[in-house]
Protein backbone atom coordinates (compact mmCIF):
# COMPACT_ATOMS: atom_id res chain seq x y z
CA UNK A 1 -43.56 28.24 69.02
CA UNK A 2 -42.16 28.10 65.58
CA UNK A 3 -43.15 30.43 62.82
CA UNK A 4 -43.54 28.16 59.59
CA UNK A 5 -44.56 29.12 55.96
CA UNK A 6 -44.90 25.84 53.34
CA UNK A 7 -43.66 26.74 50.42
CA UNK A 8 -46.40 25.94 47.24
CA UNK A 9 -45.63 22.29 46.45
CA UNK A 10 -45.30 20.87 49.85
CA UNK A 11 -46.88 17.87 50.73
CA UNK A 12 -50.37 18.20 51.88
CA UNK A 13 -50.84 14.60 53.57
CA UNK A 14 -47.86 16.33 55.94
CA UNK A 15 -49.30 19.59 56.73
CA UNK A 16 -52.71 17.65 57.61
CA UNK A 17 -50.97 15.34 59.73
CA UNK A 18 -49.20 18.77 61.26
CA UNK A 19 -52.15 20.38 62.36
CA UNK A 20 -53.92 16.63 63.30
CA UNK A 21 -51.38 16.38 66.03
CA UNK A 22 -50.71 20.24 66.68
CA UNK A 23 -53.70 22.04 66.04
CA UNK A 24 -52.15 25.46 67.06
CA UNK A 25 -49.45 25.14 65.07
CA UNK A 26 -48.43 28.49 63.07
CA UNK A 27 -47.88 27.29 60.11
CA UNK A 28 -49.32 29.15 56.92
CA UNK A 29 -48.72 28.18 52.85
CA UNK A 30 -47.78 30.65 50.66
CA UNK A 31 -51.29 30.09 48.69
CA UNK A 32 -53.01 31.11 51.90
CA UNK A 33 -50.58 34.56 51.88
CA UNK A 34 -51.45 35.75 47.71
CA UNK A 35 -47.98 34.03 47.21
CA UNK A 36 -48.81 30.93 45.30
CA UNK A 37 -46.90 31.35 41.83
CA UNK A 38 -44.19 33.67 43.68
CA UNK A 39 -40.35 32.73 42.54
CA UNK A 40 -38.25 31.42 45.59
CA UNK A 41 -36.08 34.88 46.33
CA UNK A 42 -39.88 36.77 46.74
CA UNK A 43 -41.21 33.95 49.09
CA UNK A 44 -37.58 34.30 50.90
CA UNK A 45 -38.04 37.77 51.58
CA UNK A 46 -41.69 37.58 52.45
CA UNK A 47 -40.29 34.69 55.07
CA UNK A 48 -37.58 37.00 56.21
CA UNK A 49 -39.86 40.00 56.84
CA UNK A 50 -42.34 38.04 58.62
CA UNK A 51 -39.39 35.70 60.54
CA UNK A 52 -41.27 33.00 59.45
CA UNK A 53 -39.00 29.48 58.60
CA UNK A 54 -39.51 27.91 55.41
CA UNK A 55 -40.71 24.20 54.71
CA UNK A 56 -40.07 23.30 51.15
CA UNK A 57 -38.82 19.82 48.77
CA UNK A 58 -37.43 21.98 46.92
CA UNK A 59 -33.66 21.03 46.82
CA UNK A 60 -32.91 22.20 43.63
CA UNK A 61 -33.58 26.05 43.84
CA UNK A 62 -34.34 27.17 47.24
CA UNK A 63 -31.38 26.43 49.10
CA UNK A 64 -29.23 27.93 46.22
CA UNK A 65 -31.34 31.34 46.54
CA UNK A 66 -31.19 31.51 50.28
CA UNK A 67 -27.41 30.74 50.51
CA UNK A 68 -27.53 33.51 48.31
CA UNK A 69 -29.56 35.98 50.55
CA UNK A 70 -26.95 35.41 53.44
CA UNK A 71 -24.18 35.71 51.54
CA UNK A 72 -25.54 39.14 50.74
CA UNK A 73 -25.95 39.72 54.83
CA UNK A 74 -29.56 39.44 54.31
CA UNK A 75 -31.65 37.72 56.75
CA UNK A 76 -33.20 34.80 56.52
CA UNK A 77 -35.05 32.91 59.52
CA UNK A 78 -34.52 29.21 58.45
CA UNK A 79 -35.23 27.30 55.74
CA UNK A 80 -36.20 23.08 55.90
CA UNK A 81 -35.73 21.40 52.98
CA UNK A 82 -38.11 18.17 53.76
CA UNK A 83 -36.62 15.44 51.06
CA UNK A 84 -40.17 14.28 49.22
CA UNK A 85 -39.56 10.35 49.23
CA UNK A 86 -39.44 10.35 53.10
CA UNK A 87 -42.14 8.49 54.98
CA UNK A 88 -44.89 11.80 55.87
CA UNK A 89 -45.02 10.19 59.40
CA UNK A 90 -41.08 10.25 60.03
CA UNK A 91 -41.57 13.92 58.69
CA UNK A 92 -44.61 15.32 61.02
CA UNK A 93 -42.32 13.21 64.39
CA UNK A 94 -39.40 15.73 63.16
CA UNK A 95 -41.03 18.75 62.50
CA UNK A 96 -43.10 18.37 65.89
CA UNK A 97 -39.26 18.01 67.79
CA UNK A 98 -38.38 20.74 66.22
CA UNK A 99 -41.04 22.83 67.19
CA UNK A 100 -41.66 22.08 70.40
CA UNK A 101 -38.14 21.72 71.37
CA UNK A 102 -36.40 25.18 69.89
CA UNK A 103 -36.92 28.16 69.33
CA UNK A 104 -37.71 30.93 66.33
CA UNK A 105 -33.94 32.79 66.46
CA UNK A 106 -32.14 29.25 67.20
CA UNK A 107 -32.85 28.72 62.99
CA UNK A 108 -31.92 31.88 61.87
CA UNK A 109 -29.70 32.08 59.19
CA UNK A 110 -29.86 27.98 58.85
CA UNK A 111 -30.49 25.80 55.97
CA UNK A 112 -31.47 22.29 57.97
CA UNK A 113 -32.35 18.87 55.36
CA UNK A 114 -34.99 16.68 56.86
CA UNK A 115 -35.14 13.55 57.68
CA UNK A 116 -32.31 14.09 60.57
């Protein structure tokens, strides 16, 4: 299974409607962590350390930062940057694919923009 960390703004309505229809699902938020009002490279290095894939809107920054990090040769074990004016239940479907159908080192190194 997936290792997931939702970055601080993600939408709650999805990461309820995660666990609703995964409750196993390892997927933390960087509030839960101490990381709440973290900038994007520390919560990319926390995520790298603990090979943990990133969920995020954040289109502006993140990606940027972690194109950055590989660039560099660091590691980085995914990042998904969910677009915010999707539909939440096109968003859960994906995210459930995803997790049930790959695995952790297939994302690796991968910037992926959701909706497919």
């Amino acid at each position: 299974m997936l290792q997931l960390l939702a970055d601080e703004n993600f939408n709650g309505d999805i990461i309820r409607g995660l666990f609703l229809r995964q409750p196993d699902l390892d997927l933390l938020r960087v509030q839960d962590i101490g990381l709440g009002e973290s900038d994007d490279p520390t919560i990319l290095n926390w995520a790298a350390e603990q090979e943990r894939i990133i969920l995020t809107h954040d289109r502006a920054t993140m990606p940027n930062f972690a194109y950055e990090r590989l660039s560099r040769g660091e590691l980085m074990a995914g990042l998904f940057v969910i677009n915010d004016r999707s539909l939440v239940r096109q968003i859960i479907d994906e995210l459930l694919l995803i997790v049930g159908c790959s695995e952790q080192l297939e994302w690796q190194g991968i910037v992926l923009y959701l909706p497919l």
